[in-house]
N, C-alpha and C. Protein backbone atom coordinates (compact mmCIF):
# COMPACT_ATOMS: atom_id res chain seq x y z
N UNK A 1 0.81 -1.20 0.00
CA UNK A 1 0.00 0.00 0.00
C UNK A 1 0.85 1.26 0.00
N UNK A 2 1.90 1.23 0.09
CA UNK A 2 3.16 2.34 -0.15
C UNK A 2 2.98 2.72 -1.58
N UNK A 3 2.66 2.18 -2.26
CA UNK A 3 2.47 2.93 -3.56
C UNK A 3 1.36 3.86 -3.78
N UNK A 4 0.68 3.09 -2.76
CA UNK A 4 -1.25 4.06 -2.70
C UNK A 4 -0.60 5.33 -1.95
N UNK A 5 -0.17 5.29 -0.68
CA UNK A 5 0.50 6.62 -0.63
C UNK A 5 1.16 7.82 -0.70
N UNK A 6 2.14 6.81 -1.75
CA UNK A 6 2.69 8.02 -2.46
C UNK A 6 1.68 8.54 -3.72
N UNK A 7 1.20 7.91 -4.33
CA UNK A 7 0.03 8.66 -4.83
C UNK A 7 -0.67 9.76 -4.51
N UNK A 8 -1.35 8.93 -3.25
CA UNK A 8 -1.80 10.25 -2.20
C UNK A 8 -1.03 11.28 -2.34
N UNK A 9 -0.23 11.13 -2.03
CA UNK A 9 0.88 12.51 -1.47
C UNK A 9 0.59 13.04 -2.92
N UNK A 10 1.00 12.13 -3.95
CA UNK A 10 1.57 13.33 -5.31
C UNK A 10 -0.09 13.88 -5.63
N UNK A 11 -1.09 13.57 -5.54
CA UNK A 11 -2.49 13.89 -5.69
C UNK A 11 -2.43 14.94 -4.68
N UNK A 12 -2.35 15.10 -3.45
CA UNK A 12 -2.63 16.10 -2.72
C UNK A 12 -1.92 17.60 -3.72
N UNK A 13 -0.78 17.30 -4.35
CA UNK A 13 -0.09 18.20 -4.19
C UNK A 13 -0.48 18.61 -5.81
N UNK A 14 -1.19 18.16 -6.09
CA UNK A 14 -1.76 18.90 -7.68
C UNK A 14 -0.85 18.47 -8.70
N UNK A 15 -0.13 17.29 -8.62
CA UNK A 15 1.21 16.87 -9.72
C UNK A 15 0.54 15.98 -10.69
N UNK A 16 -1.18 15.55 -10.75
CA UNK A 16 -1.69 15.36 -11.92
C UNK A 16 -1.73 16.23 -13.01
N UNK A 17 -1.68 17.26 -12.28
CA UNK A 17 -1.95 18.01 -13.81
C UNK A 17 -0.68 18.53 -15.02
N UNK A 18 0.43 17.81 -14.40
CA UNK A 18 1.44 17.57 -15.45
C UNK A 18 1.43 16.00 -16.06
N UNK A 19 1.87 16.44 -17.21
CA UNK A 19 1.55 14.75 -17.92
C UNK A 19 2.49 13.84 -16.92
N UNK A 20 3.99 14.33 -16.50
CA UNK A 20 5.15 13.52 -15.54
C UNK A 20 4.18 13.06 -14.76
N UNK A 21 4.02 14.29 -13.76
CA UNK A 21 2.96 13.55 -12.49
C UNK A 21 1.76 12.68 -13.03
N UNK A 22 1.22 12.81 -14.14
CA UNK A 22 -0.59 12.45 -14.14
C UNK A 22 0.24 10.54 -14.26
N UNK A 23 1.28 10.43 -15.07
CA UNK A 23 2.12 9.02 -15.07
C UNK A 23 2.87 8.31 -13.99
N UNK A 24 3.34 9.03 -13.59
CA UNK A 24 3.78 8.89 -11.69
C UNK A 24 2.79 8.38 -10.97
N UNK A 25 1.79 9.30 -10.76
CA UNK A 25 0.51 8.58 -9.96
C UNK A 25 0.17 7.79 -10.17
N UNK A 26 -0.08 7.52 -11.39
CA UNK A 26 -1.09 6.17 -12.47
C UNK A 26 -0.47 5.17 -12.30
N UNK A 27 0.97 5.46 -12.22
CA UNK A 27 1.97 4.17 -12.21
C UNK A 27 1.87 3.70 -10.71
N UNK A 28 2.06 4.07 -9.79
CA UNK A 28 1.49 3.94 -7.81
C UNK A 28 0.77 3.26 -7.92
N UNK A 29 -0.60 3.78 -8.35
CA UNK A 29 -1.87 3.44 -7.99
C UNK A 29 -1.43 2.15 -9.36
N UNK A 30 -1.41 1.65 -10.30
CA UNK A 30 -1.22 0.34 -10.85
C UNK A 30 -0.68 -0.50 -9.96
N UNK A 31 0.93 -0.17 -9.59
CA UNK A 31 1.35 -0.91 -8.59
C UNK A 31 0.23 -1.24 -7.60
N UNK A 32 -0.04 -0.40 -6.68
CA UNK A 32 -0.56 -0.53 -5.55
C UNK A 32 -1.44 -1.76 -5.95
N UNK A 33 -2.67 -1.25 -7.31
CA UNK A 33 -3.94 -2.39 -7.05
C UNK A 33 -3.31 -3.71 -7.70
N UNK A 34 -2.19 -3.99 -8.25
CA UNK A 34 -1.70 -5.13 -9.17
C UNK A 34 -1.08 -6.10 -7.41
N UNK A 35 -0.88 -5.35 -6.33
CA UNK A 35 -0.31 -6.28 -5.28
C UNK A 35 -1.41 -6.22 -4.76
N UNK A 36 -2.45 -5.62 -4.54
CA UNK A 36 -3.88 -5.77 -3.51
C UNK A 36 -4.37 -7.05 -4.52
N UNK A 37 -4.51 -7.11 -6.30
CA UNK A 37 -5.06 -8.27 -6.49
C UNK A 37 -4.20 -9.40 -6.17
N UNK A 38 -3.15 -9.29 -6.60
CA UNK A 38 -2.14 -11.02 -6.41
C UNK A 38 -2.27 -10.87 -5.01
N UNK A 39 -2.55 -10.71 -3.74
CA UNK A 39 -2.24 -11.23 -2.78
C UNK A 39 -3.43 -10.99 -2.16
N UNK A 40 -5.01 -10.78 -3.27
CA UNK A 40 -6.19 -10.84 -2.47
C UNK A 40 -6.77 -10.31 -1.21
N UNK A 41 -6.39 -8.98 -1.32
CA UNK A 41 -6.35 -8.27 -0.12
C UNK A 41 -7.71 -7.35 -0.49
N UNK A 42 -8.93 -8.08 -0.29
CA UNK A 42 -10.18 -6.65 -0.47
C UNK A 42 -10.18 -5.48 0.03
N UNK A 43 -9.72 -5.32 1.07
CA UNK A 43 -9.74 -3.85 1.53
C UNK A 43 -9.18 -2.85 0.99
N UNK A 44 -7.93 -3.54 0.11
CA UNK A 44 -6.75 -2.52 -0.77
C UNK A 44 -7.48 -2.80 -2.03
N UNK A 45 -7.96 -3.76 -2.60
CA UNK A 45 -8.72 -3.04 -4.07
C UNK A 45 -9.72 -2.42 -3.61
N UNK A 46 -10.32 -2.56 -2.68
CA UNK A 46 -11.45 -1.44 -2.64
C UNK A 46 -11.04 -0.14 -2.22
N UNK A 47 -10.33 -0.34 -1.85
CA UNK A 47 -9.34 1.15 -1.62
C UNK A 47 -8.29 1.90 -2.74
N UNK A 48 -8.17 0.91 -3.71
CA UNK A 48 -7.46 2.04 -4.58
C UNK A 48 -8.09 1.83 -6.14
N UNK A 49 -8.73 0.70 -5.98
CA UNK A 49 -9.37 0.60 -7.40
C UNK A 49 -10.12 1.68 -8.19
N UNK A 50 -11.00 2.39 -7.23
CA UNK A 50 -11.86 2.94 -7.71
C UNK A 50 -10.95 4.79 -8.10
N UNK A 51 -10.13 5.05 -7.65
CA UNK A 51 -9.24 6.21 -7.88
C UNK A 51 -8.60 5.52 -9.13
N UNK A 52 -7.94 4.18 -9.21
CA UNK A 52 -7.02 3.49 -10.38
C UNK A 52 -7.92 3.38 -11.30
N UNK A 53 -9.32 3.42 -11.45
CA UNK A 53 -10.24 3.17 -12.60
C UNK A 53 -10.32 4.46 -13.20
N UNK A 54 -10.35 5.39 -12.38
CA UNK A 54 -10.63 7.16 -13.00
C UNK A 54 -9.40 7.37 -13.10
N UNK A 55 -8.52 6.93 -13.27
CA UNK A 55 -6.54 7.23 -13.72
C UNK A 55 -7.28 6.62 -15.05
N UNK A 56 -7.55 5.44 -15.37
CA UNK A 56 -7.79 4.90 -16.13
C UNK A 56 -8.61 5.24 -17.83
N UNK A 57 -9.62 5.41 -17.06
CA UNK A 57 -10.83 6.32 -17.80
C UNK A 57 -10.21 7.88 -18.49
N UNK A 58 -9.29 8.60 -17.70
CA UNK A 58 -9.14 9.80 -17.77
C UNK A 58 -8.29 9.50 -19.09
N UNK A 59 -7.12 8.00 -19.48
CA UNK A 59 -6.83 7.94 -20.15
C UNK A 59 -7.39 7.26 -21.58
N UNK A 60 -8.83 7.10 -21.47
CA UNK A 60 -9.77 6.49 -22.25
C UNK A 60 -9.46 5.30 -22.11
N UNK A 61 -8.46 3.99 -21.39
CA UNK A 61 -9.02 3.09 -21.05
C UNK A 61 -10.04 2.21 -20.57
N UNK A 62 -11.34 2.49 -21.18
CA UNK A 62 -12.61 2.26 -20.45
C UNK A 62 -12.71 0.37 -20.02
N UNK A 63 -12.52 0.08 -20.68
CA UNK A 63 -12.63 -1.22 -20.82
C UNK A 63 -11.99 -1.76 -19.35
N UNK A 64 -10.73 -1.57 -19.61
CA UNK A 64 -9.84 -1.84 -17.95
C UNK A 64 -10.29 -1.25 -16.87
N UNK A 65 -10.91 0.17 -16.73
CA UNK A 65 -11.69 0.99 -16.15
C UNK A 65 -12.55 0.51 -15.28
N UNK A 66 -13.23 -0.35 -15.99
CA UNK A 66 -14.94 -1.15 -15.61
C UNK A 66 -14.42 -2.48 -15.18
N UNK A 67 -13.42 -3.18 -15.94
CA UNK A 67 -13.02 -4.03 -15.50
C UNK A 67 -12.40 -4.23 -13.55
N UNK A 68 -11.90 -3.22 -13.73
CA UNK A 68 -11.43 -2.75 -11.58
C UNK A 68 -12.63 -2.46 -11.38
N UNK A 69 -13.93 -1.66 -12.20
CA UNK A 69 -14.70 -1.27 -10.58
C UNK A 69 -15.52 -2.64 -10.76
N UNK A 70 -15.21 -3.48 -11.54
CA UNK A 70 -15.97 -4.70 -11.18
C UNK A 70 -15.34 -5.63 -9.80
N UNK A 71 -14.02 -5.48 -9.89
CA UNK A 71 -13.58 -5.85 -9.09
C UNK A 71 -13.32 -5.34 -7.92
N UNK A 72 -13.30 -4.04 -8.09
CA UNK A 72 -13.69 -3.71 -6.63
C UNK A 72 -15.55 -4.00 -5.93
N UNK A 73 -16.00 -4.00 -7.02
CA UNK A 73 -17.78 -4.10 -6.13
C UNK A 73 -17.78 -5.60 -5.26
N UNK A 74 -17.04 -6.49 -6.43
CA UNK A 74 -16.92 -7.66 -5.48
C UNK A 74 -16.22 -7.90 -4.24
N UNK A 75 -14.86 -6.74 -4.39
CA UNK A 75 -13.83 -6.94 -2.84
C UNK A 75 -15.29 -6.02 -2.07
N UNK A 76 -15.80 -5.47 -2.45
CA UNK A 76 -16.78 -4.35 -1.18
C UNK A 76 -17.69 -5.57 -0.92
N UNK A 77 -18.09 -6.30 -1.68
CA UNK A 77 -19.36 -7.66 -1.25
C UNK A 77 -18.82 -8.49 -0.04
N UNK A 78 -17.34 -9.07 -0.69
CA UNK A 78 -16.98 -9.77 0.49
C UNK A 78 -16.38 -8.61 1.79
N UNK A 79 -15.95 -7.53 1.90
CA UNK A 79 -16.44 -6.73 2.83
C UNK A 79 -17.91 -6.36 3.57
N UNK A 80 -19.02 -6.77 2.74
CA UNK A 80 -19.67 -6.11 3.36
C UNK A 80 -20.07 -4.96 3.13
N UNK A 81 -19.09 -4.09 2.27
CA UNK A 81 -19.72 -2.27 2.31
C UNK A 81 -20.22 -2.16 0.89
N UNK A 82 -21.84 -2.12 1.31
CA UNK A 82 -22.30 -1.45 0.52
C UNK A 82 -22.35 -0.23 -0.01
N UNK A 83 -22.23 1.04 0.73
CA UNK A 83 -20.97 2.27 0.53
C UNK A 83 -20.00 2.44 -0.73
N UNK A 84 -19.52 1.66 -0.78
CA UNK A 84 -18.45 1.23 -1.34
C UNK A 84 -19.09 0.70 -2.88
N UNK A 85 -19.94 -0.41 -2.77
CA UNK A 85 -20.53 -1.10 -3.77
C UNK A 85 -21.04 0.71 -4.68
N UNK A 86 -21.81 0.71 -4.40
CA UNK A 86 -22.67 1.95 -4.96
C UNK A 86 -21.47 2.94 -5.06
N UNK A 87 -20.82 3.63 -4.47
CA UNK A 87 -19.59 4.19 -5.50
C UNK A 87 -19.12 3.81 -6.35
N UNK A 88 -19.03 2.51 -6.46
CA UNK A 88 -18.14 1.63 -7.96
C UNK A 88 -19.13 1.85 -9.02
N UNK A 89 -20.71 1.42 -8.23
CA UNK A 89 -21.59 1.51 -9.15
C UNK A 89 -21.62 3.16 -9.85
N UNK A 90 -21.60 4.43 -9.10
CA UNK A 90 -21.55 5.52 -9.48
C UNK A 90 -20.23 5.66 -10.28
N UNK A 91 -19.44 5.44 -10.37
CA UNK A 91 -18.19 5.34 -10.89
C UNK A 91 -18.45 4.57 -12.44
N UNK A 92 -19.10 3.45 -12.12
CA UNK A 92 -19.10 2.87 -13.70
C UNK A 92 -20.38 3.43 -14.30
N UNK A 93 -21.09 3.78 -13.84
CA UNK A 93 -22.13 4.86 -14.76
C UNK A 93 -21.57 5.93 -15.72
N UNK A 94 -20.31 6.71 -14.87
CA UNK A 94 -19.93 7.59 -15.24
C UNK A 94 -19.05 7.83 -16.03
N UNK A 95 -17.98 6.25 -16.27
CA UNK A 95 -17.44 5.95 -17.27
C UNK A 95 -18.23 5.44 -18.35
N UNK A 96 -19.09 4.94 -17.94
CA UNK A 96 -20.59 4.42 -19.30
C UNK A 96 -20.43 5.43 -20.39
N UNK A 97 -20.99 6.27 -18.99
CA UNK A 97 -21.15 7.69 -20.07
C UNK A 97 -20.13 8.36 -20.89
N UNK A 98 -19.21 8.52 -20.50
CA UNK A 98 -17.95 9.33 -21.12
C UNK A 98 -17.65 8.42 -22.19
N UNK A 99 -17.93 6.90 -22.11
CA UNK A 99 -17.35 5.90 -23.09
C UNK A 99 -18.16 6.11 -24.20
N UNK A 100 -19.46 6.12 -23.47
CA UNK A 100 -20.67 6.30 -24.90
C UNK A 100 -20.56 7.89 -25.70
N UNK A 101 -20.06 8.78 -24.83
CA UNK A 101 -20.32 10.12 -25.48
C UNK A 101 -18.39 9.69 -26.54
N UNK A 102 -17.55 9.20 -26.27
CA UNK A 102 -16.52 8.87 -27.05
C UNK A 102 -16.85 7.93 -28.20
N UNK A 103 -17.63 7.46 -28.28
CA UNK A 103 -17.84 6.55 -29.53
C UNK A 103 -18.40 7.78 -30.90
């Protein structure tokens, strides 16, 4: 989860909005959710998936996009948080949309 943090950090500090930073972050947050899946840790895809899907999306990856918040709705099931579920769900609506207004 050290990669989710430094993310954090570079997100707090507005370093998306250079292409360096917007790749820096994206690259964290990949790391981060690529070790929350191999080592099956729900709390960490549900914790960084849904920020790693809108890295995602922002780069018109939609497909991979939907693909994490699928997988995060399921780490939130076996959590328990429905919270959580319904953000993914708000999240993939909203890539729906951007995907459909891109076609």
């Amino acid at each position: 989860m050290t990669h989710f943090k430094i993310a954090s950090l570079r997100l707090a500090r507005n370093e998306q909005q250079s292409e360096g930073g917007f790749l820096a972050i994206f690259e964290s947050l990949r790391q981060a959710y690529d070790i929350a899946v191999e080592m099956r840790i729900p709390d960490g895809i549900s914790a960084v998936g849904p920020l790693y899907a809108q890295f995602l999306a922002r780069g018109q990856a939609f497909t991979p996009a939907l693909q994490v918040l699928a997988r995060v709705d399921e780490a939130c099931g076996v959590l328990a948080d429905e919270a959580g579920r319904q953000r993914a769900a708000d999240l993939r609506q909203q890539i729906e949309a951007t995907q459909g207004g891109q076609a």
